[in-house]
Protein backbone atom coordinates (compact mmCIF):
# COMPACT_ATOMS: atom_id res chain seq x y z
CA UNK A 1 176.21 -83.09 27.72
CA UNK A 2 173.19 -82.72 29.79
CA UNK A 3 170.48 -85.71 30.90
CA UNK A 4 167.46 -84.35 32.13
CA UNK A 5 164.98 -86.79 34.29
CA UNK A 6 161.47 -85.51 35.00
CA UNK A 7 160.71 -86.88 38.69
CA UNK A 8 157.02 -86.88 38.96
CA UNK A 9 156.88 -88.19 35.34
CA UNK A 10 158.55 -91.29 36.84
CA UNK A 11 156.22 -91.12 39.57
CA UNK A 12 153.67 -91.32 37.20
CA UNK A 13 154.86 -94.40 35.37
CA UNK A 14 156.08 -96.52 39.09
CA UNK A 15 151.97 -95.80 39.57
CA UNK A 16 151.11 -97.39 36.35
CA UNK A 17 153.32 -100.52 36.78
CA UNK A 18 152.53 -101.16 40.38
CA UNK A 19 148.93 -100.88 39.69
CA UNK A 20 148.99 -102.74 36.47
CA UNK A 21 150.59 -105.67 38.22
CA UNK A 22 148.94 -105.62 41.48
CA UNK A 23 145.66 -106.11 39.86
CA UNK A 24 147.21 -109.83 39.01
CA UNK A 25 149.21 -110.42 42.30
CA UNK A 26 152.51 -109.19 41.21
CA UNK A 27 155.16 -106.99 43.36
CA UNK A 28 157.28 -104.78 41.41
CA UNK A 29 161.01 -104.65 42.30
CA UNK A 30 162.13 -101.24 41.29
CA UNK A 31 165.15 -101.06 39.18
CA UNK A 32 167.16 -97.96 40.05
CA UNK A 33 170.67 -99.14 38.61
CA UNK A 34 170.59 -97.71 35.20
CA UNK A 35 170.14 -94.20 37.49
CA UNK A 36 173.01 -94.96 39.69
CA UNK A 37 170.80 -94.99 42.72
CA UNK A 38 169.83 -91.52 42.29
CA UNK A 39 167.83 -90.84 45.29
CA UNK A 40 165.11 -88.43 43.77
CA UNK A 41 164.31 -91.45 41.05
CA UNK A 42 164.55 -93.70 43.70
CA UNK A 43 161.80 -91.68 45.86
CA UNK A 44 159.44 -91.10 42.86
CA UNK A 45 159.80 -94.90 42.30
CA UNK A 46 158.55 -95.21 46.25
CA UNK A 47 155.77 -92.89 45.83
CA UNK A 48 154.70 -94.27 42.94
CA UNK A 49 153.86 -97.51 44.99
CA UNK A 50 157.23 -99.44 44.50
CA UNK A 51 158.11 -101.14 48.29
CA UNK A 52 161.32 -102.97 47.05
CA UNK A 53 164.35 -101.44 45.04
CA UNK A 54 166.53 -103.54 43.18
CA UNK A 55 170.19 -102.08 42.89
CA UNK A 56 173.45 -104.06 41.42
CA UNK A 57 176.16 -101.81 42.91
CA UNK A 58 176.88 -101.88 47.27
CA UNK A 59 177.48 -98.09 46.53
CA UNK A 60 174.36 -97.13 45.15
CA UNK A 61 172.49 -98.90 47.83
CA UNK A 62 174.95 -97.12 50.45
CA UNK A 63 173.75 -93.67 48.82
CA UNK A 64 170.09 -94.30 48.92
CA UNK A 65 169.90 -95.14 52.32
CA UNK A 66 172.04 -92.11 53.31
CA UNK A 67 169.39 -90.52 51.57
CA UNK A 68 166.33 -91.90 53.81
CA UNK A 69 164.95 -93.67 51.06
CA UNK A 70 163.01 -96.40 52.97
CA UNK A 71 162.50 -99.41 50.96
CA UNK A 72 163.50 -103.26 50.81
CA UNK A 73 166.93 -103.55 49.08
CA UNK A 74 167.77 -106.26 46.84
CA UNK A 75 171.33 -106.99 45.68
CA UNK A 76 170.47 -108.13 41.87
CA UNK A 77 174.20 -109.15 41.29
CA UNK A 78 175.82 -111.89 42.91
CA UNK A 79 177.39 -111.27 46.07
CA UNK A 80 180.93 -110.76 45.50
CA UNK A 81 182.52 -113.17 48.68
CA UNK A 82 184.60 -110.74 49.70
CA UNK A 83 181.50 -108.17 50.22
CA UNK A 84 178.90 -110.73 52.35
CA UNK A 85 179.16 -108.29 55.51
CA UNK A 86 178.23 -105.22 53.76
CA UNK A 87 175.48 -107.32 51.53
CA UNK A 88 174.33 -108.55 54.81
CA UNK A 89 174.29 -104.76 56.43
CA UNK A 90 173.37 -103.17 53.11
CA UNK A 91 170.27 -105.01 51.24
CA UNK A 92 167.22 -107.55 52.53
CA UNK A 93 167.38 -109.98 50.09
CA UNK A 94 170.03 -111.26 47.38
CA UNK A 95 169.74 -112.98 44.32
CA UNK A 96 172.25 -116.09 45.01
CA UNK A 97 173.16 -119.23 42.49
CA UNK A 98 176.82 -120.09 44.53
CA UNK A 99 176.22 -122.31 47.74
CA UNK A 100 180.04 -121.55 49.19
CA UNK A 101 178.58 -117.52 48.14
CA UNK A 102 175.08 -118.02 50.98
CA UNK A 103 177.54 -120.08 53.31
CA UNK A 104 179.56 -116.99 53.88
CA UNK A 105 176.36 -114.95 53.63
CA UNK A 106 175.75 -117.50 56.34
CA UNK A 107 178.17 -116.39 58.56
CA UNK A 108 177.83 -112.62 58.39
CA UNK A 109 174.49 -112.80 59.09
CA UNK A 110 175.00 -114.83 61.78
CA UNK A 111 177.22 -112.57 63.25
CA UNK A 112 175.34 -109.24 62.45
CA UNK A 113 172.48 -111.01 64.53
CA UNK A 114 169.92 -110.50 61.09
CA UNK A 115 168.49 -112.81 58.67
CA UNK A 116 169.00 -112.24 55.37
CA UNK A 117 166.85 -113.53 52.49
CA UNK A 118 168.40 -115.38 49.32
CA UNK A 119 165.96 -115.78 46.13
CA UNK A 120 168.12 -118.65 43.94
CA UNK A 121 168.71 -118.30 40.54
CA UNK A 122 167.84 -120.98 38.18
CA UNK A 123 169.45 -120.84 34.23
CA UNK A 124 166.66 -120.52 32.08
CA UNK A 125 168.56 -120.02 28.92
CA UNK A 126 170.37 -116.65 28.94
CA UNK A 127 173.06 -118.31 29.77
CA UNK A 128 174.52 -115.63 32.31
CA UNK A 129 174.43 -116.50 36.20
CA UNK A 130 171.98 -119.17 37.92
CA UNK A 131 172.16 -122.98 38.35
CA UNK A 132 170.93 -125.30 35.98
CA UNK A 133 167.21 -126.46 36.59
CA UNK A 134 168.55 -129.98 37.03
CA UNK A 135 170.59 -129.00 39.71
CA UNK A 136 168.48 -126.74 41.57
CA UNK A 137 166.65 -129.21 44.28
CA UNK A 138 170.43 -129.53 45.80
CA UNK A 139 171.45 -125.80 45.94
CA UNK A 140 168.15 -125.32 47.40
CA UNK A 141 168.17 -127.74 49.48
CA UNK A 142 171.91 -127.05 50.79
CA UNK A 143 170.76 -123.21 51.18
CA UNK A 144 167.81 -123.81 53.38
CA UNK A 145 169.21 -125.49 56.27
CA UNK A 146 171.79 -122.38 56.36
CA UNK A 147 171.79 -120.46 59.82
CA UNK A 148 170.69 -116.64 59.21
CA UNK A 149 169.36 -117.66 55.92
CA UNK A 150 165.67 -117.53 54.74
CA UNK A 151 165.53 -119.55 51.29
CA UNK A 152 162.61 -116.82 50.49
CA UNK A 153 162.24 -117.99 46.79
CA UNK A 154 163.84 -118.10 42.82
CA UNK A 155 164.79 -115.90 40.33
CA UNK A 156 165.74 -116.30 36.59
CA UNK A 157 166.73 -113.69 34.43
CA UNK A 158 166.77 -113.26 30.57
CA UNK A 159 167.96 -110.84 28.02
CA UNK A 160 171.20 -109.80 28.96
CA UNK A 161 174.38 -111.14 27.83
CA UNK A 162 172.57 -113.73 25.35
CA UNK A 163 169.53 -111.57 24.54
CA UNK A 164 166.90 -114.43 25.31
CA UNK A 165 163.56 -113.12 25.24
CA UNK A 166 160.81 -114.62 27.64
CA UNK A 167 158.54 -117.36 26.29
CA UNK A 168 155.72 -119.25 27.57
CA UNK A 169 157.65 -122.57 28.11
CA UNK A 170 160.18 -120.27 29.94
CA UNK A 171 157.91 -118.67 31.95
CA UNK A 172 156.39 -122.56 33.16
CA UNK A 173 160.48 -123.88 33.46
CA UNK A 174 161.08 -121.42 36.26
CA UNK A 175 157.56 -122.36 37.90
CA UNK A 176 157.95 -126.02 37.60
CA UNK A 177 161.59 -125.75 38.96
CA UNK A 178 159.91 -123.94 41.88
CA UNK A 179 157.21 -126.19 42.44
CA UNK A 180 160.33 -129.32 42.53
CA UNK A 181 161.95 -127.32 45.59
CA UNK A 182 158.96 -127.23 47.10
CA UNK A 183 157.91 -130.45 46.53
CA UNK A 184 161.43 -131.70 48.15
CA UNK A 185 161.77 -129.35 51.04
CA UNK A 186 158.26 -129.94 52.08
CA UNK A 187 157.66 -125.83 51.88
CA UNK A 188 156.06 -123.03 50.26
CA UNK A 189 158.26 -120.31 48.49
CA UNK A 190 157.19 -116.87 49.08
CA UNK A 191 158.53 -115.29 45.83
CA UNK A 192 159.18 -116.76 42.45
CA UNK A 193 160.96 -113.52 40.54
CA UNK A 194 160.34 -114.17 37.19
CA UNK A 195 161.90 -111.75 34.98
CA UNK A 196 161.87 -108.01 33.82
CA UNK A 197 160.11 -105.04 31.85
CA UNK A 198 159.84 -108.02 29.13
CA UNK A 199 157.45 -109.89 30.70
CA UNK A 200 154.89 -106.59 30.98
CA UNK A 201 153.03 -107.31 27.57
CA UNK A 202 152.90 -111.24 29.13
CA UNK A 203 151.19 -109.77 31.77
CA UNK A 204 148.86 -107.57 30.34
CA UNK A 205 147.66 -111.12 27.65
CA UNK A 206 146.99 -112.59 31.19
CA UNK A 207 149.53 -115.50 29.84
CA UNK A 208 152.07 -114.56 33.12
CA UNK A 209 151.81 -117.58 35.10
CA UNK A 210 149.73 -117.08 38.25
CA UNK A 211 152.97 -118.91 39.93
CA UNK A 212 154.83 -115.66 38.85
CA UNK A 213 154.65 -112.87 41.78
CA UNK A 214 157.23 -110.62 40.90
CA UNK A 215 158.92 -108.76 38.13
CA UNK A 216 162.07 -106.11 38.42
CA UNK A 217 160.95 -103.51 36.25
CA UNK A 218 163.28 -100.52 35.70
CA UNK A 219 163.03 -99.70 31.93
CA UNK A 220 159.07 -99.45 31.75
CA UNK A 221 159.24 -97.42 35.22
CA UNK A 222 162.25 -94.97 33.40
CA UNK A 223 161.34 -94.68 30.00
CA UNK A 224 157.74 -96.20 29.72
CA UNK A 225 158.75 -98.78 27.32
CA UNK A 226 159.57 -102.52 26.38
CA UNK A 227 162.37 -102.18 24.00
CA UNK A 228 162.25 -105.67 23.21
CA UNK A 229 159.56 -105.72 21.70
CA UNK A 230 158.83 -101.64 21.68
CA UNK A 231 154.69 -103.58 22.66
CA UNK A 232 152.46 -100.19 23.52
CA UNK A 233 152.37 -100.37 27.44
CA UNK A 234 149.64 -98.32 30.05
CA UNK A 235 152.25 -95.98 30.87
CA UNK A 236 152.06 -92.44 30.54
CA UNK A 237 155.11 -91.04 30.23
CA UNK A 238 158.15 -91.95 27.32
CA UNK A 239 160.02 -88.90 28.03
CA UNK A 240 160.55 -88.51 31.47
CA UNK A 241 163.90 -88.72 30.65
CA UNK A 242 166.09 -86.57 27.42
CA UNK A 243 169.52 -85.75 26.90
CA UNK A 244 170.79 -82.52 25.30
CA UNK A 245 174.90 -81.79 23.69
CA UNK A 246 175.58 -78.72 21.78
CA UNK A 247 177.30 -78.68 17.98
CA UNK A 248 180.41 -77.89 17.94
CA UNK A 249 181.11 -78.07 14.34
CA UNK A 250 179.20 -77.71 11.10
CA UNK A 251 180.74 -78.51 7.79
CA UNK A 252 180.01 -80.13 4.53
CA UNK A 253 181.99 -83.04 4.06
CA UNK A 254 182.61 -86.38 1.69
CA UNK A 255 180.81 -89.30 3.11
CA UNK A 256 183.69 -91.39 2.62
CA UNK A 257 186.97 -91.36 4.61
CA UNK A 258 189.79 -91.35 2.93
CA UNK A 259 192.65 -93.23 3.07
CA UNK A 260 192.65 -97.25 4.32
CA UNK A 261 190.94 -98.44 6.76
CA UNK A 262 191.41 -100.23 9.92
CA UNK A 263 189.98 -100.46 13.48
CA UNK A 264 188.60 -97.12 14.61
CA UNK A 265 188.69 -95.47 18.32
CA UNK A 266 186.86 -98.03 20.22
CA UNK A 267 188.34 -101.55 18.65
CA UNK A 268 185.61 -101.60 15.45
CA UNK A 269 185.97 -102.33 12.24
CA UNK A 270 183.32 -99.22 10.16
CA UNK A 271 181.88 -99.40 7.15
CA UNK A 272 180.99 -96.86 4.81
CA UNK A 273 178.77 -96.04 2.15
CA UNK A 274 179.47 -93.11 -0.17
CA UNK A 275 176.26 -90.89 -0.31
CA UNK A 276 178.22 -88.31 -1.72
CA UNK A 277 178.97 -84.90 0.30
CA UNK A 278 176.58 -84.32 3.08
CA UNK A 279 176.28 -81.63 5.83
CA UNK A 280 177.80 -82.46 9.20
CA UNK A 281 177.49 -81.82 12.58
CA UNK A 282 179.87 -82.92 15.37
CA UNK A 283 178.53 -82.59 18.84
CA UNK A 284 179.85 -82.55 22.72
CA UNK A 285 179.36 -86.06 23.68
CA UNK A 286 181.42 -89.21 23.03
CA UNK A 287 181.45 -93.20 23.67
CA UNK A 288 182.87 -92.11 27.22
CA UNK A 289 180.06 -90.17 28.28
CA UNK A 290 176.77 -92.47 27.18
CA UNK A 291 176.45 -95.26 24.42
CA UNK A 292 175.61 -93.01 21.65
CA UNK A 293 173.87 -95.28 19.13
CA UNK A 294 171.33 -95.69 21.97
CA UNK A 295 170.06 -91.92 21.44
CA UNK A 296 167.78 -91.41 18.89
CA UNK A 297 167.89 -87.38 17.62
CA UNK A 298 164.24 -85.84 18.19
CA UNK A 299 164.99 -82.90 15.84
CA UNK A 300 163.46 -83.98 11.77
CA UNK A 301 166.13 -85.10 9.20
CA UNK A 302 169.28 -85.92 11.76
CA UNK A 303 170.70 -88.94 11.75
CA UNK A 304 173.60 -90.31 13.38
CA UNK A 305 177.05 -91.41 11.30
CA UNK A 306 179.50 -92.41 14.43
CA UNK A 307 181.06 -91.52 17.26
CA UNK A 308 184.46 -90.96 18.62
CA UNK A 309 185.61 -91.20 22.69
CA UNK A 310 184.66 -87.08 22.48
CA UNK A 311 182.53 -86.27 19.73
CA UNK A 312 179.49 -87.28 17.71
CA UNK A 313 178.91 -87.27 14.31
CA UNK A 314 175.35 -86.51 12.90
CA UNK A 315 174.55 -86.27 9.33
CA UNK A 316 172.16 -82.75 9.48
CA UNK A 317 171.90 -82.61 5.43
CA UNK A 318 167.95 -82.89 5.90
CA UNK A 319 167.78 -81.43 9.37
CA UNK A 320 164.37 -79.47 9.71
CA UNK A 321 165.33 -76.35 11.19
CA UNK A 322 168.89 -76.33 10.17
CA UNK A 323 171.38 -77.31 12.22
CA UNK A 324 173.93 -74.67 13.45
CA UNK A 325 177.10 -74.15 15.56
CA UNK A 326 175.68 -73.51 19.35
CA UNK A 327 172.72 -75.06 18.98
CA UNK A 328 171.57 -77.55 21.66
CA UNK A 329 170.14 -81.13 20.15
CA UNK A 330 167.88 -83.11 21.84
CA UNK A 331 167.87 -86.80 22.15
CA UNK A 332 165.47 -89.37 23.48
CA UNK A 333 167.09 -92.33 24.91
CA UNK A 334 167.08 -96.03 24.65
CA UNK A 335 168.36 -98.05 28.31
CA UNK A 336 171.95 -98.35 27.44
CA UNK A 337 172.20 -94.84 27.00
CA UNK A 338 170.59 -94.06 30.21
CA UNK A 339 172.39 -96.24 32.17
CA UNK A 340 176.07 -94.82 30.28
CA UNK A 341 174.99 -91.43 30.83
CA UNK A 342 174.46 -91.55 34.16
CA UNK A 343 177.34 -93.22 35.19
CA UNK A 344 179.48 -90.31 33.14
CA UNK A 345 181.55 -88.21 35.41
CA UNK A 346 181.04 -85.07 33.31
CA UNK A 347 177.24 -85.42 32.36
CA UNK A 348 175.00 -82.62 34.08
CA UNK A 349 172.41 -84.24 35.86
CA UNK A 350 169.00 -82.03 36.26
CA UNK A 351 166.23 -83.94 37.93
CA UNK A 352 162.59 -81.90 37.62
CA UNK A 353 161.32 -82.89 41.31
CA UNK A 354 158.38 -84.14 42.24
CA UNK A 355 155.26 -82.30 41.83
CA UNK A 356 156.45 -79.81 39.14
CA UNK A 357 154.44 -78.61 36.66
CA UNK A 358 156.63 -76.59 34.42
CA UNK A 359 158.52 -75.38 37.34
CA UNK A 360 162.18 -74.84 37.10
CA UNK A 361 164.57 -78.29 37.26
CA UNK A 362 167.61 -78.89 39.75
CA UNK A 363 170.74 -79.30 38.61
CA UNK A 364 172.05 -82.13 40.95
CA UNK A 365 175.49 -83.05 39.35
């Protein structure tokens, strides 16, 4: 398997966002996790405008500044206790909901002679980390007074583990919670981080709350799309990024298994529907290397039927050219996939660098 990542396409699309959301007072936090902290996407993101990068993982941070890539960090998971001196040493700014968590981040930052930044995050309905908006004047307030601590602003986040899409009376909950810490520690917040690549077509209806003065945008940077709501975007580039596997295998074969059926290679329960013997291909990628019902085939007729830990099963009966053994299929790519694939020890990585028109790509990995 091979993922290939155009660099100045990327470029191209970090331009678009920043501009599109500087023109209504809005910093863009750079996403680079679902790339691993690769440092050439992480420098087309910079000189595409992007002054803040937004990473999940202490190691890909660690990479990117061995790299020279000179940005803000921000840690976008929750400090892990038992990593506060390298979050302290690593990143600017940290997205926080655990008091006990900002007291230790307290301490190290006390000690590395720094202040770190902590944006709070307030539950909003995803149901995944942040305090409750009921019980965010106290964490704020017991954050504030912290030595080596800047309470710099909030942050909620939606559409992860319960899928919650952003909403107008969302959008005003995490404005009106800011507005109550305010109100009770008698200051102004500098940032109120209000959500992701989902809140781009918000922004473009001018219904984004003025309040609202930063996004972390990774997806619509990447791939130049919302796939929530798959809402056409100013961005010029979908395919900065593709991933190719060879066939291995081409055969026709019943639709149906046979025999019973239980649970297959990864815990799931399939079901089939008998269309009767169609044409097969099985390809060099698996469920270990990239979430494979998160590529979508780019060559007419193929469609996918499953996949195994090693191989992937397309149905090519309608394929337009023909589908053979040694050919190379092409695949665009929906987030999960990018963010699988990239993280997959035996993927080739080849980034196109910046500036290339045409020119030949880099294999990096």
């Amino acid at each position: 398997m091979r993922i290939e990542i155009d660099s100045e396409r990327i470029r191209r699309n970090a331009e678009a966002v920043v501009t599109m959301c500087a023109a209504r007072g809005v910093e863009v936090a750079g996403v680079t996790k679902s790339c691993q902290g690769d440092p050439d996407i992480a420098a087309a993101m910079v000189a595409g405008g992007v002054r803040v990068l937004a990473e999940s993982r202490l190691d890909n941070v660690r990479r990117l500044r061995a790299a020279g890539i000179e940005a803000e960090y921000m840690m976008l998971r929750l400090p892990a206790r038992s990593a506060v001196d390298e979050v302290v040493r690593l990143t600017d700014v940290s997205l926080n909901s655990e008091v006990d968590t900002v007291r230790a981040l307290s301490r190290a930052a006390r000690a590395a002679g720094v202040t770190h930044r902590v944006l709070l995050v307030i539950e909003t309905g995803d149901r995944r980390d942040g305090v409750l908006p009921e019980d965010a004047v106290a964490a704020a307030r017991a954050m504030s007074g912290l030595p080596g601590i800047e309470l710099a602003g909030v942050a909620t986040v939606l559409g992860c583990i319960g899928g919650v899409l952003p909403t107008p009376a969302g959008m005003r909950r995490i404005v009106e919670v800011a507005r109550d810490i305010e109100d009770a520690l008698g200051t102004r917040l500098a940032v109120v981080s209000g959500g992701n690549t989902a809140h781009l077509p918000f922004l473009q209806r001018g219904e984004l709350p003025a309040r609202i003065n930063q996004l972390r945008i990774g997806e619509a940077i990447v791939l130049g799309v919302d796939s929530t709501s798959f809402n056409d975007l100013p961005i010029p580039h979908r395919d900065a990024v593709r991933i190719f596997a060879e066939v291995l295998e081409v055969k026709d074969k019943p639709s149906l298994p046979e025999g019973p059926i239980g649970i297959d290679a990864f815990n799931r329960v399939p079901h089939w529907e008998d269309r009767g013997v169609r044409r097969r291909a099985v390809l060099e990628l698996g469920e270990m290397d990239v979430r494979s019902d998160c590529l979508v085939p780019l060559r007419p007729g193929v469609t996918r039927v499953g996949a195994s830990s090693d191989h992937l099963v397309l149905d090519v009966t309608d394929a337009e050219p023909p589908v053979a053994v040694g050919d190379e299929l092409e695949f665009d790519v929906i987030y999960p996939a990018l963010s699988t694939a990239m993280a997959s020890a035996c993927a080739t990585r080849v980034i196109r660098p910046m500036g290339a028109a045409g020119g030949a790509p880099v294999a990096v990995a």
